[in-house]
C-alpha atoms as a PDB file:
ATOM      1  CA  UNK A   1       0.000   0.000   0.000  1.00  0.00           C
ATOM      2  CA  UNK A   2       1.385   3.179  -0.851  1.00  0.00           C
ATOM      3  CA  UNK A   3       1.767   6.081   1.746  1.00  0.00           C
ATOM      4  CA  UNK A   4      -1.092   7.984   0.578  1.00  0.00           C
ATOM      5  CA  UNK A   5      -3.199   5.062   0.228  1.00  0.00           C
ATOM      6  CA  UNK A   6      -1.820   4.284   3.950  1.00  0.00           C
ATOM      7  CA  UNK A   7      -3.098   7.625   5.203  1.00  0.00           C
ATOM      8  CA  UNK A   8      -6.305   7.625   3.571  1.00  0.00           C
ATOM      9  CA  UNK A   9      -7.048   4.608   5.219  1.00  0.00           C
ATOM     10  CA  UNK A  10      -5.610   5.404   8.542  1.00  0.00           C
ATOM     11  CA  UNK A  11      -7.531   9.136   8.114  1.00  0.00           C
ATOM     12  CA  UNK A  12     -11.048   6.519   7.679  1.00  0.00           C
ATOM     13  CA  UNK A  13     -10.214   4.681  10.053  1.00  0.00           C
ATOM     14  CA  UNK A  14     -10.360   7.724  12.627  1.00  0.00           C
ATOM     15  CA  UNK A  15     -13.532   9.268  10.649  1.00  0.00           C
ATOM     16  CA  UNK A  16     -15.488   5.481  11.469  1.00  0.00           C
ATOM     17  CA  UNK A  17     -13.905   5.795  14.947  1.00  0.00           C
ATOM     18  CA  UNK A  18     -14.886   9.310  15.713  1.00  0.00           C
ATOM     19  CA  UNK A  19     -18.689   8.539  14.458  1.00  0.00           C
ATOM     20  CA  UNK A  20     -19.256   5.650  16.820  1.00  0.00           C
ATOM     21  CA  UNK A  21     -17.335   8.010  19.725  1.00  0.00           C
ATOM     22  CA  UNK A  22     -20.146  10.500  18.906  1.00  0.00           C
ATOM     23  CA  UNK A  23     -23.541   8.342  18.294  1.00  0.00           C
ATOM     24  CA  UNK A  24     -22.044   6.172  21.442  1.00  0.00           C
ATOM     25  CA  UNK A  25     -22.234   9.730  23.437  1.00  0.00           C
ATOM     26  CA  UNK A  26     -25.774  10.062  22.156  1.00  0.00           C
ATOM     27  CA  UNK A  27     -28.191   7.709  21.690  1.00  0.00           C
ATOM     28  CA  UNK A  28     -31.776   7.020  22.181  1.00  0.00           C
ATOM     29  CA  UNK A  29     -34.328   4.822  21.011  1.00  0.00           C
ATOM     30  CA  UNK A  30     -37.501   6.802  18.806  1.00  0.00           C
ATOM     31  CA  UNK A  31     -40.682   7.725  20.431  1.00  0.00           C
ATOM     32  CA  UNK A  32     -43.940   8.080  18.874  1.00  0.00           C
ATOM     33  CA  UNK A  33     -44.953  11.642  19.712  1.00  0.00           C
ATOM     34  CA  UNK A  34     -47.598  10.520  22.460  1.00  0.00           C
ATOM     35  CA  UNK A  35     -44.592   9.012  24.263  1.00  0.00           C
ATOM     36  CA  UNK A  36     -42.925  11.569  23.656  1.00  0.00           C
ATOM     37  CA  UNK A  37     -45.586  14.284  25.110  1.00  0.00           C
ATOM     38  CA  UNK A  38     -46.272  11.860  28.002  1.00  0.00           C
ATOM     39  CA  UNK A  39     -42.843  11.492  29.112  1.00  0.00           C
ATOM     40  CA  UNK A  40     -42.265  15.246  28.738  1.00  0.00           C
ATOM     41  CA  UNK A  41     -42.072  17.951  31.823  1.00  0.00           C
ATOM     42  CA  UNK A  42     -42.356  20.947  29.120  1.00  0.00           C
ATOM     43  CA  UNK A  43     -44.431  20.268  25.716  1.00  0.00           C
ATOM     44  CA  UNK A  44     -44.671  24.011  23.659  1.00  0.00           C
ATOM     45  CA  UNK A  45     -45.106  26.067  20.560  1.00  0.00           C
ATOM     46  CA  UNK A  46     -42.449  28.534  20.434  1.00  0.00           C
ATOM     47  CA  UNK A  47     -40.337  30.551  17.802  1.00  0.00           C
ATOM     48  CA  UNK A  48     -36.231  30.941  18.637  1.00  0.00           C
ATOM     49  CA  UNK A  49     -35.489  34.502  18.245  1.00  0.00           C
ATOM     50  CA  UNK A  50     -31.987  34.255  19.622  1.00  0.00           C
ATOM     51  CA  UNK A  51     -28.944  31.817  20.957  1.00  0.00           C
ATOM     52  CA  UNK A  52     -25.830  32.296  22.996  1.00  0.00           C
ATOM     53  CA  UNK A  53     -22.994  29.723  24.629  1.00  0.00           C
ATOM     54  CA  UNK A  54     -23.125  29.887  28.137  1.00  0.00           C
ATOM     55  CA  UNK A  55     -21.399  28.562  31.141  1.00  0.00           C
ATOM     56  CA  UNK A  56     -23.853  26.688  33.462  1.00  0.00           C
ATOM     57  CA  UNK A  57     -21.095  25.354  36.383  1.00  0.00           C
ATOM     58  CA  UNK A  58     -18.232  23.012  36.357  1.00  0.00           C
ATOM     59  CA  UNK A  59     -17.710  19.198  36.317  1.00  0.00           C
ATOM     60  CA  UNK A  60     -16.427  17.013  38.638  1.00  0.00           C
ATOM     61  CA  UNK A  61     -13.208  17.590  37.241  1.00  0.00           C
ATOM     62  CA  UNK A  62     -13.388  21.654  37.143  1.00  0.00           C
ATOM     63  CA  UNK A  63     -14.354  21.998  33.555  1.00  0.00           C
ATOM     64  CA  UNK A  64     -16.719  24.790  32.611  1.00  0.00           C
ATOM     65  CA  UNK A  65     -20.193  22.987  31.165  1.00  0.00           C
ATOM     66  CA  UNK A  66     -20.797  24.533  28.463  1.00  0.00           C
ATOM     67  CA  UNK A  67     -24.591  25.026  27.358  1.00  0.00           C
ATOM     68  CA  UNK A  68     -26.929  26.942  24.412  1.00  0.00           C
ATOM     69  CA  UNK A  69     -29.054  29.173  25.655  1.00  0.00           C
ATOM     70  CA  UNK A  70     -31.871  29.531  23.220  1.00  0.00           C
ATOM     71  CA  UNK A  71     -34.457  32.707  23.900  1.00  0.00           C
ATOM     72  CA  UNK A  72     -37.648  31.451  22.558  1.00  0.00           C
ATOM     73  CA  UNK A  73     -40.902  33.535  22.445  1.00  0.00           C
ATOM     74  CA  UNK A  74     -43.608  30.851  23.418  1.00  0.00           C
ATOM     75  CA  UNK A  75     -47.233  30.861  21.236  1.00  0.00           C
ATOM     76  CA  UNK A  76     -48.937  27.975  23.598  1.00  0.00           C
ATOM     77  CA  UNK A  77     -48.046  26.006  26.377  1.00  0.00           C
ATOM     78  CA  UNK A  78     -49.597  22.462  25.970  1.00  0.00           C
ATOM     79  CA  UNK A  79     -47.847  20.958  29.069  1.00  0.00           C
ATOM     80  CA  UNK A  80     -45.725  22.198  31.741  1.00  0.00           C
ATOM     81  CA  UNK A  81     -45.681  25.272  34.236  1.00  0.00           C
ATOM     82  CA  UNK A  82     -48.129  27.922  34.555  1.00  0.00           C
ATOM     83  CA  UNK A  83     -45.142  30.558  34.202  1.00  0.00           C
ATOM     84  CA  UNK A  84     -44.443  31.422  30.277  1.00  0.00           C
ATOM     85  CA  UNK A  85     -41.224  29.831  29.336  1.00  0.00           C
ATOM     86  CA  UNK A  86     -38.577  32.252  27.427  1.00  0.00           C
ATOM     87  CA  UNK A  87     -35.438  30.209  27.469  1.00  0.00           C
ATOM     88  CA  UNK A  88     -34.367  26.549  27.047  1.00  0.00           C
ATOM     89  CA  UNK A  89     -30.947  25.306  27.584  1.00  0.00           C
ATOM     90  CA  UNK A  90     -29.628  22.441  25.052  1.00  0.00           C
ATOM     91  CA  UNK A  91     -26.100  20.967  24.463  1.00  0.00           C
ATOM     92  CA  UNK A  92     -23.472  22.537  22.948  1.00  0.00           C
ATOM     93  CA  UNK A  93     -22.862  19.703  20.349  1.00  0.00           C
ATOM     94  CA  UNK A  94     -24.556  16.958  19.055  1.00  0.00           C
ATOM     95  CA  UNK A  95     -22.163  14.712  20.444  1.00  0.00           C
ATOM     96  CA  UNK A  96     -23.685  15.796  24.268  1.00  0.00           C
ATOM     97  CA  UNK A  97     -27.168  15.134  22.238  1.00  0.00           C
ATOM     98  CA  UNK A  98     -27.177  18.983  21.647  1.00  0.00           C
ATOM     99  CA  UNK A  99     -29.917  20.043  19.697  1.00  0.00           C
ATOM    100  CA  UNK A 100     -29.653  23.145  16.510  1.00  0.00           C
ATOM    101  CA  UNK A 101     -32.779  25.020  16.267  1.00  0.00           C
ATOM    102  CA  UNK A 102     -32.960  27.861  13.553  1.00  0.00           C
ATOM    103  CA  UNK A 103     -33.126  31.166  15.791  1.00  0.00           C
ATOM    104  CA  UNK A 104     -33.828  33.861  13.214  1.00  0.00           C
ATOM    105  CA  UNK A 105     -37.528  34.214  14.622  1.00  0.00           C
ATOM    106  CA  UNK A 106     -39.373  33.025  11.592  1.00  0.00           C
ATOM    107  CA  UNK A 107     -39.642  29.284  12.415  1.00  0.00           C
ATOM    108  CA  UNK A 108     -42.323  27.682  15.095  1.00  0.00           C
ATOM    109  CA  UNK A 109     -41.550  23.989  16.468  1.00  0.00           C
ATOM    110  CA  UNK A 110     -43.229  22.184  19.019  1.00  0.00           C
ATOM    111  CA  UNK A 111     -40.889  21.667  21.284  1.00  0.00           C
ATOM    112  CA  UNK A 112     -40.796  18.701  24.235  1.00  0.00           C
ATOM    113  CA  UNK A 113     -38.138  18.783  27.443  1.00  0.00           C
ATOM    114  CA  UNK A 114     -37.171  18.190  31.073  1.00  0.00           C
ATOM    115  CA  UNK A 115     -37.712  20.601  33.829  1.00  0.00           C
ATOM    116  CA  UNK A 116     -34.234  20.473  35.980  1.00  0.00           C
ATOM    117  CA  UNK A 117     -34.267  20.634  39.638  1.00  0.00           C
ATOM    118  CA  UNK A 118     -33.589  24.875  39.130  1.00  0.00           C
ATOM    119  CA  UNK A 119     -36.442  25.228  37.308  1.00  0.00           C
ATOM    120  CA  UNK A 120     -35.014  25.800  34.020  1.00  0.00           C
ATOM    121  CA  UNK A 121     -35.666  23.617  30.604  1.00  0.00           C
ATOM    122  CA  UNK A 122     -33.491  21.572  28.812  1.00  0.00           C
ATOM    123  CA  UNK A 123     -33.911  19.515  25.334  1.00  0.00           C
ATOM    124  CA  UNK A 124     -32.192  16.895  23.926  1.00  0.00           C
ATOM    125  CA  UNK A 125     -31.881  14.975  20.301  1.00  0.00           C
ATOM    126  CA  UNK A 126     -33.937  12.368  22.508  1.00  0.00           C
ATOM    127  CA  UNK A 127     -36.893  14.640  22.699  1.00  0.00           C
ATOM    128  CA  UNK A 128     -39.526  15.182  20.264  1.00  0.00           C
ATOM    129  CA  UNK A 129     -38.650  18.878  18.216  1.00  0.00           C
ATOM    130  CA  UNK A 130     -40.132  19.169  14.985  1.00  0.00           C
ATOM    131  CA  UNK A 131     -41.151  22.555  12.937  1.00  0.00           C
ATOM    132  CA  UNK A 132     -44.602  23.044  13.362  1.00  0.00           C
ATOM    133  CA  UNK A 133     -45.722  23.008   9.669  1.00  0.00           C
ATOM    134  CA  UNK A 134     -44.445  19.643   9.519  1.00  0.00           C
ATOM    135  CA  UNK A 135     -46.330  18.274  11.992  1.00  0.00           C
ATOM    136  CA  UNK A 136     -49.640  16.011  10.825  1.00  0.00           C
ATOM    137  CA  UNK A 137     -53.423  17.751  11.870  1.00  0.00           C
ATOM    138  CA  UNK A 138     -53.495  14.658  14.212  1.00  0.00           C
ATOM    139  CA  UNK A 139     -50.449  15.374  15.877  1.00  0.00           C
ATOM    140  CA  UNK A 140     -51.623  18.819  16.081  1.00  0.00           C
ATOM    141  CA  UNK A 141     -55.148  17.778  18.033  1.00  0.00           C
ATOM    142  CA  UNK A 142     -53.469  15.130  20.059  1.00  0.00           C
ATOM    143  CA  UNK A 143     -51.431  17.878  21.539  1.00  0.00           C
ATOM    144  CA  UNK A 144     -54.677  19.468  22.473  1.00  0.00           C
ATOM    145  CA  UNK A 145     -55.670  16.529  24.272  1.00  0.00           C
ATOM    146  CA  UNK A 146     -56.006  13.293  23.250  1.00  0.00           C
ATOM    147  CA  UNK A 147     -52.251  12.408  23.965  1.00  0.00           C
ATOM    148  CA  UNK A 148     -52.731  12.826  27.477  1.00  0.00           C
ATOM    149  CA  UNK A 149     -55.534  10.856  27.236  1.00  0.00           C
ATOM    150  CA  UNK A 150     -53.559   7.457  26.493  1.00  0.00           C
ATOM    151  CA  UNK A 151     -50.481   8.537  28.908  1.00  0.00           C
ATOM    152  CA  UNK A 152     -51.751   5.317  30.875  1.00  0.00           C
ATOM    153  CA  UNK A 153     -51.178   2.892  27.873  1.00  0.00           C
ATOM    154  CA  UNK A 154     -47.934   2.033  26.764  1.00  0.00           C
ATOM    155  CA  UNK A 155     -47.272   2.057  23.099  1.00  0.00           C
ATOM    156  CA  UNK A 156     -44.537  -1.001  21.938  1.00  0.00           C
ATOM    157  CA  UNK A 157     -42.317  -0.291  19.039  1.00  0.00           C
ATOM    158  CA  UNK A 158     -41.764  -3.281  16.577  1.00  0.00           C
ATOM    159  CA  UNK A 159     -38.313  -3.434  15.686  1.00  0.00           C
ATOM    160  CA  UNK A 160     -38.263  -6.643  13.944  1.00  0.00           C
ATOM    161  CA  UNK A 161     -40.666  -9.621  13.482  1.00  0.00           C
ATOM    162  CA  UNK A 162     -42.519 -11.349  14.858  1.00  0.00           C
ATOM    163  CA  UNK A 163     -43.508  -8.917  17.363  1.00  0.00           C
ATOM    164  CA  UNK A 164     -46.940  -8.780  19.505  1.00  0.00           C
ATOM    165  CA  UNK A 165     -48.075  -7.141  22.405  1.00  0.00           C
ATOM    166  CA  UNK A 166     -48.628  -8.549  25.798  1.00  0.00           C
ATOM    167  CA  UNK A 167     -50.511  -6.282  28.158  1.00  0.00           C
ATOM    168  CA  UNK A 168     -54.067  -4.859  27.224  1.00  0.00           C
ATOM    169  CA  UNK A 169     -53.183  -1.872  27.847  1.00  0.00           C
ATOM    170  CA  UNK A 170     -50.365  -1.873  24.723  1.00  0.00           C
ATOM    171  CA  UNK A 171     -50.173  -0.697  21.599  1.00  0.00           C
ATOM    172  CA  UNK A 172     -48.087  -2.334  18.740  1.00  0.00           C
ATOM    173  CA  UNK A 173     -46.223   0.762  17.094  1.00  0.00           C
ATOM    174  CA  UNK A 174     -45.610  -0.874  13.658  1.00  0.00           C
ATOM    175  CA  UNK A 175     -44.304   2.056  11.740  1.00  0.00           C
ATOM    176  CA  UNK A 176     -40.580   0.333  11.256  1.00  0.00           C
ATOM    177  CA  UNK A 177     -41.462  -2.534   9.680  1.00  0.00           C
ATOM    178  CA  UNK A 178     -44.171  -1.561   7.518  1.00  0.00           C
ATOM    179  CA  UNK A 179     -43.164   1.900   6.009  1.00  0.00           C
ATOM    180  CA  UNK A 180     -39.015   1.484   7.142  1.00  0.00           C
ATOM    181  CA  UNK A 181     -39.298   5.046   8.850  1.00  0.00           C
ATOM    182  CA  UNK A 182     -40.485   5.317  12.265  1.00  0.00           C
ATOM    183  CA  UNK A 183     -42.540   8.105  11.689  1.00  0.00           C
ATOM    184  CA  UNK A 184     -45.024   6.477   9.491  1.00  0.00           C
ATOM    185  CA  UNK A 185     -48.821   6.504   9.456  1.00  0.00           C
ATOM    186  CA  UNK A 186     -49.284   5.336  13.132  1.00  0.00           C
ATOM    187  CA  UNK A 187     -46.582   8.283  14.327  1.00  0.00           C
ATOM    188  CA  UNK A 188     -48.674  10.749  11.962  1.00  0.00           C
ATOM    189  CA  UNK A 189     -52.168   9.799  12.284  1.00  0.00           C
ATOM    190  CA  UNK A 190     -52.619   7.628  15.584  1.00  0.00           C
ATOM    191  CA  UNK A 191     -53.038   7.810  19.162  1.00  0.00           C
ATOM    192  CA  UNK A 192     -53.316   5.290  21.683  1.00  0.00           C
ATOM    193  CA  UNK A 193     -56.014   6.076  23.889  1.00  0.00           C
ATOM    194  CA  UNK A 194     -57.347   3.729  26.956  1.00  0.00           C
ATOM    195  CA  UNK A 195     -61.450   2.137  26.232  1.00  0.00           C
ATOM    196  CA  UNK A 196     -63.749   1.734  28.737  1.00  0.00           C
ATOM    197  CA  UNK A 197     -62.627  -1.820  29.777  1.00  0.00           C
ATOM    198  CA  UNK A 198     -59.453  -0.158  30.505  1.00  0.00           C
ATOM    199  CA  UNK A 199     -57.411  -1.982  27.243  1.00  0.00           C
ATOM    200  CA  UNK A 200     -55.811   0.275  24.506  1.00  0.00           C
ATOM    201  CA  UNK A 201     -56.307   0.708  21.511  1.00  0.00           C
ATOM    202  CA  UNK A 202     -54.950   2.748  18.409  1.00  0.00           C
ATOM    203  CA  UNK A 203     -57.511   5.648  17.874  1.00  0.00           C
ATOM    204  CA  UNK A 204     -57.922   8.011  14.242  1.00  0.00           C
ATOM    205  CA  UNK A 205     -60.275  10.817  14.225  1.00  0.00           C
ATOM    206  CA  UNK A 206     -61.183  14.292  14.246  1.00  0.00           C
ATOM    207  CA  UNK A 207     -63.086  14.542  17.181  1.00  0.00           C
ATOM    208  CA  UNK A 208     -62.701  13.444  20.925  1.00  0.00           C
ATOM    209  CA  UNK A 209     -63.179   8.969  20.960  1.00  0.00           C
ATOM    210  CA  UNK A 210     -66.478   7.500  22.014  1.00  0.00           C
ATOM    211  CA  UNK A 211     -66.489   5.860  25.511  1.00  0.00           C
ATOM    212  CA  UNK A 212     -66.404   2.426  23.429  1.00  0.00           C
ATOM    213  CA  UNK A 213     -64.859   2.552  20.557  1.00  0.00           C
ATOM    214  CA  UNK A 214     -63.313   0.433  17.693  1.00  0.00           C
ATOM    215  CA  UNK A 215     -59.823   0.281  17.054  1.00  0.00           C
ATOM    216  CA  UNK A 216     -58.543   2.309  14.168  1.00  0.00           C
ATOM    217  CA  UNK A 217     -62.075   4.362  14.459  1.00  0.00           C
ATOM    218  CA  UNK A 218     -62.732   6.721  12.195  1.00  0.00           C
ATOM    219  CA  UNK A 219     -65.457   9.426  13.196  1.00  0.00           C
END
């Protein structure tokens, strides 16, 4: 092998490395965006109209943590305090599961995070952040609240088959195997609320489910 094959390989070699360093650093398995609400402290609508690098303490070792402060201006609060939010911390890298939100003040996402034990609010790659035009009208009303209506059910994501529930009160989240992206039709268009009999069951429609209803009911 000649030298510059020799560092070309040794250069890919470091590239491969440094890519499993950083998804290694930060990793998390998806959510369907009822998880995702449910397991949330903080669930918003917000524009970013500004970001900054700031130093939030030290680690055990003396090193400044570093942090992005992001000043949002919040249009609704679906979940979380009764004081308006105007700043969320984030990573400063995507390798600490930072998250990059556009902070010119033209673009809305719903936004989902933790509340830390100072009362600020912090987001991750793990949580749900999407722009808000991209989000499905379903999405949109089960923010409203039919996501918090199925907190109580747990929703199982299919990785591989064979794959089946085994609680009543699960939902099989299928998205992965049947469309290859995990945020199919069920992600889009589905919630999993609780029935009567207290079982789950996936839920479509426009309007708030029947006590008894049918699985994949439309209205």
């Amino acid at each position: 092998m000649t030298k510059l094959g020799s560092f070309s390989a040794s250069v890919l070699v470091l590239l491969v490395w440094r890519m499993g360093e950083v998804a290694e650093a930060c990793s998390c398995s998806p959510a369907h965006p009822q998880q995702a609400y449910c397991n949330a402290d903080v669930v918003l609508r917000a524009k970013v109209i500004g970001q900054k690098q700031v130093v939030t303490g030290n680690d055990n070792y003396g090193n400044p943590i570093k942090r992005i402060q992001y000043d949002i201006k919040q249009i609704k609060m679906y979940k979380g305090p009764k004081e308006e939010i105007d700043v969320i911390f984030t990573g400063d890298s995507s390798a600490v599961c930072g998250v990059n939100l556009e902070s010119s003040g033209q673009k809305e996402y719903l936004i989902t995070g933790k509340l830390e034990s100072d009362g600020t609010t912090h987001v991750t790659l793990c949580d749900f952040i999407e722009p808000w035009q991209s989000l499905s009208i379903t999405q949109k009303k089960g923010l409203e609240s039919r996501y918090d209506m199925g907190c109580q059910c747990r929703i199982v994501r299919c990785p591989s088959v064979p794959c089946e529930v085994n609680h009543p009160m699960e939902c099989l989240w299928t998205d992965w195997i049947v469309e290859s992206t995990v945020y199919g039709p069920q992600a889009q268009n589905y919630a999993c609320i609780q029935r009567s009999d207290s079982s789950c069951a996936w839920y479509r429609g426009a309007v708030p489910p029947k006590k008894d209803f049918m699985d994949i009911e439309d209205p």
